[in-house]
N, C-alpha and C. Protein backbone atom coordinates (compact mmCIF):
# COMPACT_ATOMS: atom_id res chain seq x y z
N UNK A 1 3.08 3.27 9.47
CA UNK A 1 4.22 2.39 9.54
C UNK A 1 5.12 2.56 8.32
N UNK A 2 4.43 2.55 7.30
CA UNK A 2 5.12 2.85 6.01
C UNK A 2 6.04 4.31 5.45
N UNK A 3 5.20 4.86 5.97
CA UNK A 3 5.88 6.52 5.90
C UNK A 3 7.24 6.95 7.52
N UNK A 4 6.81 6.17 8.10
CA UNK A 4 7.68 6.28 9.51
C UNK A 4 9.26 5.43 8.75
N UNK A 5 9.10 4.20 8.20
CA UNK A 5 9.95 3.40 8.02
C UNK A 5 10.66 4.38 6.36
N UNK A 6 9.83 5.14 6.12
CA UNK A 6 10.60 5.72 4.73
C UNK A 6 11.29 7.14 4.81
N UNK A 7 10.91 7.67 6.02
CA UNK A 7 11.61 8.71 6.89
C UNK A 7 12.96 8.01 7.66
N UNK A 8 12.85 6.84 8.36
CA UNK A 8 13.91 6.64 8.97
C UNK A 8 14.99 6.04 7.50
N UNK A 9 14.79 5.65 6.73
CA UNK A 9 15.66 5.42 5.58
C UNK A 9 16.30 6.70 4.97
N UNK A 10 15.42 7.72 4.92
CA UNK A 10 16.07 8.64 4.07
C UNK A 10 16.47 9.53 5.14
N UNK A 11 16.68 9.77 6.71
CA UNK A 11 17.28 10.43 7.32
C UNK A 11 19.20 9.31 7.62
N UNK A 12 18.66 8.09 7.25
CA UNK A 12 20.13 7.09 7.14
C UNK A 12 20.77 7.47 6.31
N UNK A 13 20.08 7.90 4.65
CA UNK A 13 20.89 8.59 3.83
C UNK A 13 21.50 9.83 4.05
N UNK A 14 20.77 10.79 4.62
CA UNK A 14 21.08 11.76 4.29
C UNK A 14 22.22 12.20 5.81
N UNK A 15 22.39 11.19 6.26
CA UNK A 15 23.31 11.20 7.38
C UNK A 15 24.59 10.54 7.08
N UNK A 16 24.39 9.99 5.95
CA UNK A 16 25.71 9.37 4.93
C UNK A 16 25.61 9.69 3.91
N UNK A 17 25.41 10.97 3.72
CA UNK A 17 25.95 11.68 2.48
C UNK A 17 25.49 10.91 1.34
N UNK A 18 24.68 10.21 0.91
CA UNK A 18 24.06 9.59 0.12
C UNK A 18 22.96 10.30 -0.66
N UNK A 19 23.08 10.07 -1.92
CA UNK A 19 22.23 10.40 -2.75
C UNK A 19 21.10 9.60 -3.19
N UNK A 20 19.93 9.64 -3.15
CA UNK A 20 18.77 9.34 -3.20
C UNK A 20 18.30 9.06 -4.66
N UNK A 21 18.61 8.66 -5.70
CA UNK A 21 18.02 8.85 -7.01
C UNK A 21 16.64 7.47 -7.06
N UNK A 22 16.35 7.91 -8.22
CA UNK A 22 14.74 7.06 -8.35
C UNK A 22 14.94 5.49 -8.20
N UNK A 23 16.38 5.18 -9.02
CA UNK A 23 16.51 3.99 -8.78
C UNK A 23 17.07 3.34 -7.23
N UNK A 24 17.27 4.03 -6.74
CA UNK A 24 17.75 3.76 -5.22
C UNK A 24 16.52 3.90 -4.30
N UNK A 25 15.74 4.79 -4.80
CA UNK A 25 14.23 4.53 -4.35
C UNK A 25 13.48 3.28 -4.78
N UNK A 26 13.81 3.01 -5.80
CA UNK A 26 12.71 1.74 -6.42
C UNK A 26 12.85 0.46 -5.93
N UNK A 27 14.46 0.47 -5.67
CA UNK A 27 14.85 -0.33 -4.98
C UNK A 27 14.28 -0.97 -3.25
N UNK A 28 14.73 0.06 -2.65
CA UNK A 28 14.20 0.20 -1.14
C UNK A 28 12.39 0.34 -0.91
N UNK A 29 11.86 0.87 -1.92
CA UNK A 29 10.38 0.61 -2.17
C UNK A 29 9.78 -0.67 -2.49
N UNK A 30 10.69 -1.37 -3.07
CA UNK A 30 10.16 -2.73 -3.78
C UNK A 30 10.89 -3.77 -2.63
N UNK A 31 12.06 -3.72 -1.94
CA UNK A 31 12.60 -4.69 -0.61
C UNK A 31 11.29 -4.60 0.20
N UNK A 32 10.71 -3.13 0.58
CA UNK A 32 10.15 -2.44 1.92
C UNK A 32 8.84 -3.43 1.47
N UNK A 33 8.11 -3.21 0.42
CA UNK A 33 6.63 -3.92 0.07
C UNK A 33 6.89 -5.28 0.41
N UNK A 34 7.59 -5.96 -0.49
CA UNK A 34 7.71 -7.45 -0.41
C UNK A 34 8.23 -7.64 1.10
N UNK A 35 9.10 -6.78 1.82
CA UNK A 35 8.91 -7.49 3.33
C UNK A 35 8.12 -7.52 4.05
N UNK A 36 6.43 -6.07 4.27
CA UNK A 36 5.96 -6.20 4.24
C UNK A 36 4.66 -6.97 4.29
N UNK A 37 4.68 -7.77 2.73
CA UNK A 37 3.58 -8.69 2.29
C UNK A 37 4.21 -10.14 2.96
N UNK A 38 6.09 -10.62 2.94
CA UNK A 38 5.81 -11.45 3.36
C UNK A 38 5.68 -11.82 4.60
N UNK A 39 5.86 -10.67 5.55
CA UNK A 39 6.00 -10.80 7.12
C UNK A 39 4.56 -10.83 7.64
N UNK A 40 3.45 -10.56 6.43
CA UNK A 40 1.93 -10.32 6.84
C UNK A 40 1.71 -9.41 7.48
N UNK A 41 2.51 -8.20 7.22
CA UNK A 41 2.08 -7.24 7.83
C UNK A 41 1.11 -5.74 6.86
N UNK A 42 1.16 -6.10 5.73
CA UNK A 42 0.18 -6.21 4.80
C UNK A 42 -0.51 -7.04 3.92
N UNK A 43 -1.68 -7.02 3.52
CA UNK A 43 -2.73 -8.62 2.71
C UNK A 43 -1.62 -7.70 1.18
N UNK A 44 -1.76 -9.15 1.08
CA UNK A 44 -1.20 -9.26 -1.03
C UNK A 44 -1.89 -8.42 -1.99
N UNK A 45 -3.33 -7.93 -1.41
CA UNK A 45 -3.88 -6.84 -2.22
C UNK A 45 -3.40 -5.40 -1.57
N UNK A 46 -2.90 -5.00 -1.03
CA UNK A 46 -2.35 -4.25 -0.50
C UNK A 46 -1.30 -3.46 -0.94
N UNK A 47 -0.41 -4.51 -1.88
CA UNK A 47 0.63 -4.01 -1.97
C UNK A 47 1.17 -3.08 -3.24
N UNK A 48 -0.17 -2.62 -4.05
CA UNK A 48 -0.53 -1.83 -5.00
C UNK A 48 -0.19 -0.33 -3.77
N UNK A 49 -1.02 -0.39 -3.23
CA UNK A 49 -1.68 0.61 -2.56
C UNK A 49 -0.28 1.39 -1.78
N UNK A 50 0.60 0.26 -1.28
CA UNK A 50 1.41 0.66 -0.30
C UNK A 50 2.69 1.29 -1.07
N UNK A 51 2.63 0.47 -2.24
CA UNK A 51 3.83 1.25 -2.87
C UNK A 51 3.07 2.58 -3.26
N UNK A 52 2.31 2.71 -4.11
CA UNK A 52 2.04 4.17 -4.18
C UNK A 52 1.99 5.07 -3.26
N UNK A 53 2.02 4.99 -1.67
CA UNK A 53 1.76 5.78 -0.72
C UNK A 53 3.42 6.31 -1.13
N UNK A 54 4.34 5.04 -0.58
CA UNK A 54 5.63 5.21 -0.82
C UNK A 54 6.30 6.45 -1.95
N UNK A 55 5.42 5.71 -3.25
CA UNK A 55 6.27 6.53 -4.25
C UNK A 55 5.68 8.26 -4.39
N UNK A 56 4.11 8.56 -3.42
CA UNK A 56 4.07 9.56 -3.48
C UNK A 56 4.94 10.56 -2.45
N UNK A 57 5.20 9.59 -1.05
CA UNK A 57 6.42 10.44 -0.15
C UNK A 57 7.73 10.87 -1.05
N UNK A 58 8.03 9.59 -1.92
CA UNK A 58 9.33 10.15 -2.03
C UNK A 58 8.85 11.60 -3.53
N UNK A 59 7.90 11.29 -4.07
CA UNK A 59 7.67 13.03 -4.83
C UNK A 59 7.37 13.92 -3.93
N UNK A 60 7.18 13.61 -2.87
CA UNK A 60 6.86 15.19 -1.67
C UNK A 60 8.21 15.97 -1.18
N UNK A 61 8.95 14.37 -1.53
CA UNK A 61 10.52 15.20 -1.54
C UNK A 61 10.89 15.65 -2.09
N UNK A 62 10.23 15.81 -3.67
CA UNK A 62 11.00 16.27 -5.17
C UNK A 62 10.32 17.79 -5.05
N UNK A 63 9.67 18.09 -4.34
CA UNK A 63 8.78 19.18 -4.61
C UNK A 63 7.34 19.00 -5.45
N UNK A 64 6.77 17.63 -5.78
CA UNK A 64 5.91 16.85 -6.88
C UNK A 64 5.94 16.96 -7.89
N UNK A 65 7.23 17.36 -8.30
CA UNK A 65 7.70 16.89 -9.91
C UNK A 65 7.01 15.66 -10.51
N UNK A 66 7.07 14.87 -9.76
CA UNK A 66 6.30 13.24 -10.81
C UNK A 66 4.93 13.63 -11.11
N UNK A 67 4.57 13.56 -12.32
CA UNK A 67 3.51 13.37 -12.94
C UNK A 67 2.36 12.52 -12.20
N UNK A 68 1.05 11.98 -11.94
CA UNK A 68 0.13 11.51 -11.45
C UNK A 68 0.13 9.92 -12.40
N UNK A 69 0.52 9.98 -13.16
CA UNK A 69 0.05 8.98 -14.09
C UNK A 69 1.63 8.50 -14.00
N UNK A 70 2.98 8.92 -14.02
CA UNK A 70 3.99 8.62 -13.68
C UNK A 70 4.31 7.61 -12.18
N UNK A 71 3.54 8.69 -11.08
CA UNK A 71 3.66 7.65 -9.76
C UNK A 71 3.38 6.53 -9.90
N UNK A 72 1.51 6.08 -10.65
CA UNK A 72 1.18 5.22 -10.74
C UNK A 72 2.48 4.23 -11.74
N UNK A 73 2.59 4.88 -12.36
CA UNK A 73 4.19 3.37 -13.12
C UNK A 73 5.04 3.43 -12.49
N UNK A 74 5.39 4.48 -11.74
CA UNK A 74 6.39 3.58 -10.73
C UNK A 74 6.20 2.76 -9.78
N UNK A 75 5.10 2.74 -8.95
CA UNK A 75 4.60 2.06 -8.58
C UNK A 75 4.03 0.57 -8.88
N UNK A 76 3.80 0.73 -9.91
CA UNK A 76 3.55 -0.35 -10.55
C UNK A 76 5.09 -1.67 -11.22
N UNK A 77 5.92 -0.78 -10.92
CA UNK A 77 7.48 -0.80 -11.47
C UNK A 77 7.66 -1.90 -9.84
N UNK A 78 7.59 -0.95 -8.85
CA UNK A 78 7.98 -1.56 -7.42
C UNK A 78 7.40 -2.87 -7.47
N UNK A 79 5.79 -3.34 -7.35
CA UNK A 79 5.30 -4.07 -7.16
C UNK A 79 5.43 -5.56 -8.11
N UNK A 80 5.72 -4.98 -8.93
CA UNK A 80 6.23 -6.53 -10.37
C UNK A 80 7.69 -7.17 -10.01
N UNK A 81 8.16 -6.58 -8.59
CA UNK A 81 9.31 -7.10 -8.54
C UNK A 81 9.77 -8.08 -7.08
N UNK A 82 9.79 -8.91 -7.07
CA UNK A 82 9.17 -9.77 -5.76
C UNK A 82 10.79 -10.03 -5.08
N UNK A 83 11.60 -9.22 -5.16
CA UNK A 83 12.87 -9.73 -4.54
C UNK A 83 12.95 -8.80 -2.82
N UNK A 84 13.80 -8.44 -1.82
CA UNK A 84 13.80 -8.51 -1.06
C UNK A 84 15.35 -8.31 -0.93
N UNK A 85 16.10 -6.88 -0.87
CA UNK A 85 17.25 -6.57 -0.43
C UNK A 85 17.50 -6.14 0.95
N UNK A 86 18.01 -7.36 1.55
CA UNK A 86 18.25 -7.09 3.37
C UNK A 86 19.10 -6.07 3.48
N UNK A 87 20.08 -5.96 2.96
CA UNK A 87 21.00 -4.87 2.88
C UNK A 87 20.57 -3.40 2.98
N UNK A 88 19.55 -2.96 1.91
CA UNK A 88 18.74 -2.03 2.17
C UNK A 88 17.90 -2.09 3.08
N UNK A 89 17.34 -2.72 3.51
CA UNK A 89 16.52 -2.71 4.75
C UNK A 89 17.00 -2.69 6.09
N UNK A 90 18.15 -3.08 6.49
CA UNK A 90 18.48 -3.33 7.64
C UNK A 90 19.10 -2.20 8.24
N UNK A 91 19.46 -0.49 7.71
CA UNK A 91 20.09 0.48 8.38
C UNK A 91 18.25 0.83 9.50
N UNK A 92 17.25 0.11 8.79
CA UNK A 92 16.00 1.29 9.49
C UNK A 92 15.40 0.45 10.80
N UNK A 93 15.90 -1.01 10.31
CA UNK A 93 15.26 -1.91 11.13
C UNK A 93 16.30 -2.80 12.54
N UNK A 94 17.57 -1.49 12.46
CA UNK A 94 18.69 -1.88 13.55
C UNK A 94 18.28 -1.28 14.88
């Protein structure tokens, strides 16, 4: 579900000429978890786990430039942040 919903985001970008940078990822990684956790469609311990799946798709896109010990802080970056941008979310979920 997670990797399906992070494919249909980045084929929205890349169909609007949009550029993808880390912070535009961190962003849409950290909306995607917290909607997620609060829709219960993942448990609250979970949501370690789910962002890292996340932040390792989007290094499969880089060619795996990110470091191993890097994913894990970004990941860890996503999850400390409990907000929820509909805006970003809503091109995948129309």
């Amino acid at each position: 579900m997670v990797i399906g919903d992070f494919e249909k985001y980045m084929r929205q970008a890349v169909q609007q000429n949009q550029s993808f940078t880390l912070p535009q990822f961190v962003a849409f990684a950290t909306s995607l978890v917290n909607f997620y956790a609060g829709s219960n469609l993942i448990a609250a311990h979970e949501r370690e786990d789910t962002a890292l799946l996340l932040t390792q798709a989007f290094n499969t896109g880089l060619a795996n430039r990110i470091t191993p010990a890097d994913l894990v802080h970004i990941s860890e970056i996503i999850i400390s942040d409990t907000t929820i941008d509909y805006s970003i979310l809503s091109p995948i979920f129309a």
